[in-house]
N, C-alpha and C. Protein backbone atom coordinates (compact mmCIF):
# COMPACT_ATOMS: atom_id res chain seq x y z
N UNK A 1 97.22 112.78 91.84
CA UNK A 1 96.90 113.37 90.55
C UNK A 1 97.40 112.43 89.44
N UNK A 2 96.54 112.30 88.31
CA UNK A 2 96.98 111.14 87.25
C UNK A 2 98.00 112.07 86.60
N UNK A 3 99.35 111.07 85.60
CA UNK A 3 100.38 111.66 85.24
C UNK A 3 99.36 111.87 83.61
N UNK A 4 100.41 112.85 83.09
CA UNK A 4 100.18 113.28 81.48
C UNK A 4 100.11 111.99 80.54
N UNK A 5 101.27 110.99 81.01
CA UNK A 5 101.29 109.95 80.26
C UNK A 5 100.27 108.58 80.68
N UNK A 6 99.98 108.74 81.93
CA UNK A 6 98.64 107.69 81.98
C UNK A 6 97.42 108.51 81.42
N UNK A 7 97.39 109.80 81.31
CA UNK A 7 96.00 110.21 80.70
C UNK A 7 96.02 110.07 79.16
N UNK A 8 97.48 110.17 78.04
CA UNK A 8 97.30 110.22 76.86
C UNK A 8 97.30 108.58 76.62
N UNK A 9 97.87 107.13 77.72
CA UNK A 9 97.21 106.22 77.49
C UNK A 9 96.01 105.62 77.39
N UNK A 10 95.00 106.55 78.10
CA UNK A 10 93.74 105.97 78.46
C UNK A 10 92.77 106.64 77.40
N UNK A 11 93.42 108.13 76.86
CA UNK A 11 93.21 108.67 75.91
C UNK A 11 93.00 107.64 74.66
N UNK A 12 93.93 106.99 74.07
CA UNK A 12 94.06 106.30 73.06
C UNK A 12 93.35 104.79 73.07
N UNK A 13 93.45 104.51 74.21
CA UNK A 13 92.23 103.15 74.74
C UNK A 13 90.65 104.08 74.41
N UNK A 14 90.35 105.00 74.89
CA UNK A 14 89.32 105.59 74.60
C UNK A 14 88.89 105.66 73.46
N UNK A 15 90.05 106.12 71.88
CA UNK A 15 90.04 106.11 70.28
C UNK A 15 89.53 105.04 70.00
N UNK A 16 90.33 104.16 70.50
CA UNK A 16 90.22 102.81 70.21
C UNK A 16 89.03 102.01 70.38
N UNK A 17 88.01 102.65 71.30
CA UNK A 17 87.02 102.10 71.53
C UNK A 17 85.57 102.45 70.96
N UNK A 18 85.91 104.25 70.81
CA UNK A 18 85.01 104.53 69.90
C UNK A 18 85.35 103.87 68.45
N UNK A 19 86.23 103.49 67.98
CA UNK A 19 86.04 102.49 66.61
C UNK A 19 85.64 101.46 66.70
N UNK A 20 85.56 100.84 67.96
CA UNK A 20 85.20 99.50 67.65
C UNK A 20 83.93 99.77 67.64
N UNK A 21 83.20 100.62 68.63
CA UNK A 21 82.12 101.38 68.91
C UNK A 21 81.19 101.51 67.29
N UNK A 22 82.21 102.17 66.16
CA UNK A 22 81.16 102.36 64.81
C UNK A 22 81.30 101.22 64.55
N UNK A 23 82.06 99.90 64.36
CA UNK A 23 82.21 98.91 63.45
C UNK A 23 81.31 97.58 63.69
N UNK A 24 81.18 97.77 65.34
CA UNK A 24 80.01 96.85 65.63
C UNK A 24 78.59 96.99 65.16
N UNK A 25 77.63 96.07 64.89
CA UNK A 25 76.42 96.06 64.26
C UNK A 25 75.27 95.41 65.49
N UNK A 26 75.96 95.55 66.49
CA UNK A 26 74.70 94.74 67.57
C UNK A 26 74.08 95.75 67.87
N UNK A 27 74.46 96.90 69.11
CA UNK A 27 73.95 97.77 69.80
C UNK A 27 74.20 99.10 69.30
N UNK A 28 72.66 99.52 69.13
CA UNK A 28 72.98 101.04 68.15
C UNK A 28 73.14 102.25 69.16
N UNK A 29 72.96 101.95 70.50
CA UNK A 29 73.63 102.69 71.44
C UNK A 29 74.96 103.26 71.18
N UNK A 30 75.77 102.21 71.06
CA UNK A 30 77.31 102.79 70.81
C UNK A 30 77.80 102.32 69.99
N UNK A 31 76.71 102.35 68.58
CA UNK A 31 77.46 102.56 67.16
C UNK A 31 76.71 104.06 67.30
N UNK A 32 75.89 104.21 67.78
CA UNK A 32 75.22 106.14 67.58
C UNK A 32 76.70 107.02 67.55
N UNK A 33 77.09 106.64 69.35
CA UNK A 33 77.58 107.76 69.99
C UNK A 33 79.09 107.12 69.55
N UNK A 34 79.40 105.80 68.71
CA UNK A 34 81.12 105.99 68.12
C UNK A 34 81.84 107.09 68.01
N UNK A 35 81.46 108.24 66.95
CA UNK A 35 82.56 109.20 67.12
C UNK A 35 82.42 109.99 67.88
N UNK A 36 81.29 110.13 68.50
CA UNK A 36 81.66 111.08 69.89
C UNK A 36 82.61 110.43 70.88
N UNK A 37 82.52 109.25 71.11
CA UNK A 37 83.87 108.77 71.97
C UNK A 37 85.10 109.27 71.21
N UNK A 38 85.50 108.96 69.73
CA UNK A 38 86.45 108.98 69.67
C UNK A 38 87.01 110.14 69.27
N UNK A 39 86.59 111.53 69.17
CA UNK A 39 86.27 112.63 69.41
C UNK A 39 87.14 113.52 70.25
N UNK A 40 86.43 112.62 71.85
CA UNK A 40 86.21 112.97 73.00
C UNK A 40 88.11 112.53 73.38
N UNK A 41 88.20 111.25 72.97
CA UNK A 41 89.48 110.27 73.26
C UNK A 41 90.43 111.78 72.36
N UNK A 42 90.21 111.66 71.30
CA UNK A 42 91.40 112.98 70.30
C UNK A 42 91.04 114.16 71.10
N UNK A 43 90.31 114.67 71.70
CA UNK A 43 90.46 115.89 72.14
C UNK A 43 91.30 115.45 73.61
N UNK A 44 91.06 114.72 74.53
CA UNK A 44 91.89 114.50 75.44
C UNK A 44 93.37 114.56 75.31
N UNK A 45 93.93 113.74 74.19
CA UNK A 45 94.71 113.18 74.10
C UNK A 45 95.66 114.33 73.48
N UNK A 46 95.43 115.34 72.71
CA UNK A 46 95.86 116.79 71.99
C UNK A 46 95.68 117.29 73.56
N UNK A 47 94.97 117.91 74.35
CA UNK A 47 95.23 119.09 75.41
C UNK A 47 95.65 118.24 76.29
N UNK A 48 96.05 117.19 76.73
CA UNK A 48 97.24 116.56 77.50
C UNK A 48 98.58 116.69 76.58
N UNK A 49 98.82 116.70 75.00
CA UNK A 49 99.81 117.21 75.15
C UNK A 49 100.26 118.68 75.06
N UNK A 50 99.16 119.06 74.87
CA UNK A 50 99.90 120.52 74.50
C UNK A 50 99.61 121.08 76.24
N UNK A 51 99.04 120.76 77.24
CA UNK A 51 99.07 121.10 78.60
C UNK A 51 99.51 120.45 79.54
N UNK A 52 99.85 119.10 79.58
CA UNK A 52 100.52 117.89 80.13
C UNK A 52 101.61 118.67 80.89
N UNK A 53 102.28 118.57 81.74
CA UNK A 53 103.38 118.87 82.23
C UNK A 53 104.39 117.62 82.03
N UNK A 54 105.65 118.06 81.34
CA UNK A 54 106.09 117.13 80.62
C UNK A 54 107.06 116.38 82.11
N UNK A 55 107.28 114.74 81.71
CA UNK A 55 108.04 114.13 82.41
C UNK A 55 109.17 114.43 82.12
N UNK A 56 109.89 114.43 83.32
CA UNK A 56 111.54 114.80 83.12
C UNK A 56 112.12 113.38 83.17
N UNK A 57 111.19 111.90 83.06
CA UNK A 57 112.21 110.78 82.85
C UNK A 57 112.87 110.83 81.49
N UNK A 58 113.96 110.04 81.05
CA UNK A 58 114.78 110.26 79.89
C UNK A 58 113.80 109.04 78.94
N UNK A 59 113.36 107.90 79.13
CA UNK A 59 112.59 107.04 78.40
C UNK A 59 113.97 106.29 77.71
N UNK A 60 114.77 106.37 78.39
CA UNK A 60 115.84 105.82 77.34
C UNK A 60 116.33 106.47 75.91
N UNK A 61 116.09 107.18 76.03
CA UNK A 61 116.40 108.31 74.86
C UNK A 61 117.72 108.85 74.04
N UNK A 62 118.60 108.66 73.71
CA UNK A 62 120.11 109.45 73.40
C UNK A 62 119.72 110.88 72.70
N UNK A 63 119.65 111.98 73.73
CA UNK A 63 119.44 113.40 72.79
C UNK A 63 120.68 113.86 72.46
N UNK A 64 120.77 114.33 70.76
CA UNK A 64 122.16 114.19 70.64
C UNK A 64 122.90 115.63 70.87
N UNK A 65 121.77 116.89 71.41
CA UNK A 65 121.95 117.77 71.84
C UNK A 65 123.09 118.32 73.03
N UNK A 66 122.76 117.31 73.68
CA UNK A 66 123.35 116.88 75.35
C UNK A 66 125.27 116.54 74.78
N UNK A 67 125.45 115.82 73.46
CA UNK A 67 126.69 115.67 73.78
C UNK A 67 127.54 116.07 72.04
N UNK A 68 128.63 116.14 72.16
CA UNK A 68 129.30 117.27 71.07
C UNK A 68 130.77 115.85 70.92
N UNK A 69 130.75 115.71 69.89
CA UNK A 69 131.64 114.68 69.02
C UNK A 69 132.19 114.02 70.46
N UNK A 70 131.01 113.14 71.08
CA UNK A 70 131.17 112.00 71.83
C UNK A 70 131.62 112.25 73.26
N UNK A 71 131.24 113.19 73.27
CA UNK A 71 132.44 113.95 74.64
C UNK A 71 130.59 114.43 75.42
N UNK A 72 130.68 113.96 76.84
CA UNK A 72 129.58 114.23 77.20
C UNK A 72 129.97 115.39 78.70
């Protein structure tokens, strides 16, 4: 099964492509359908996070929740 975070990457490669998608002037194929890709890429990329099952890696993170005047 693909993770939450390879789908909101491929998500944003997807945005990314429907823009290049409107900005090109060769093929009116996919200057038509530009914002429907990128659309398609923002709607992915919103219900992966709000349904994603979140990773429990830390990402390197300091949450400052976790520790109380330095004392962990």
């Amino acid at each position: 099964m693909i993770k939450s975070t390879q789908l909101q990457r491929i998500a944003e490669v997807v945005m990314v492509l429907g823009i290049i998608f409107l900005c090109q002037p060769w093929v009116e194929f996919l200057h038509r359908y530009g914002l429907t890709v990128i659309i398609v890429g923002l709607l992915t990329f919103m219900f992966t996070g709000w349904f994603g099952k979140p990773d429990n890696a830390q990402d390197g993170v300091f949450d400052v929740s976790d520790h109380h005047e330095g004392k962990s």
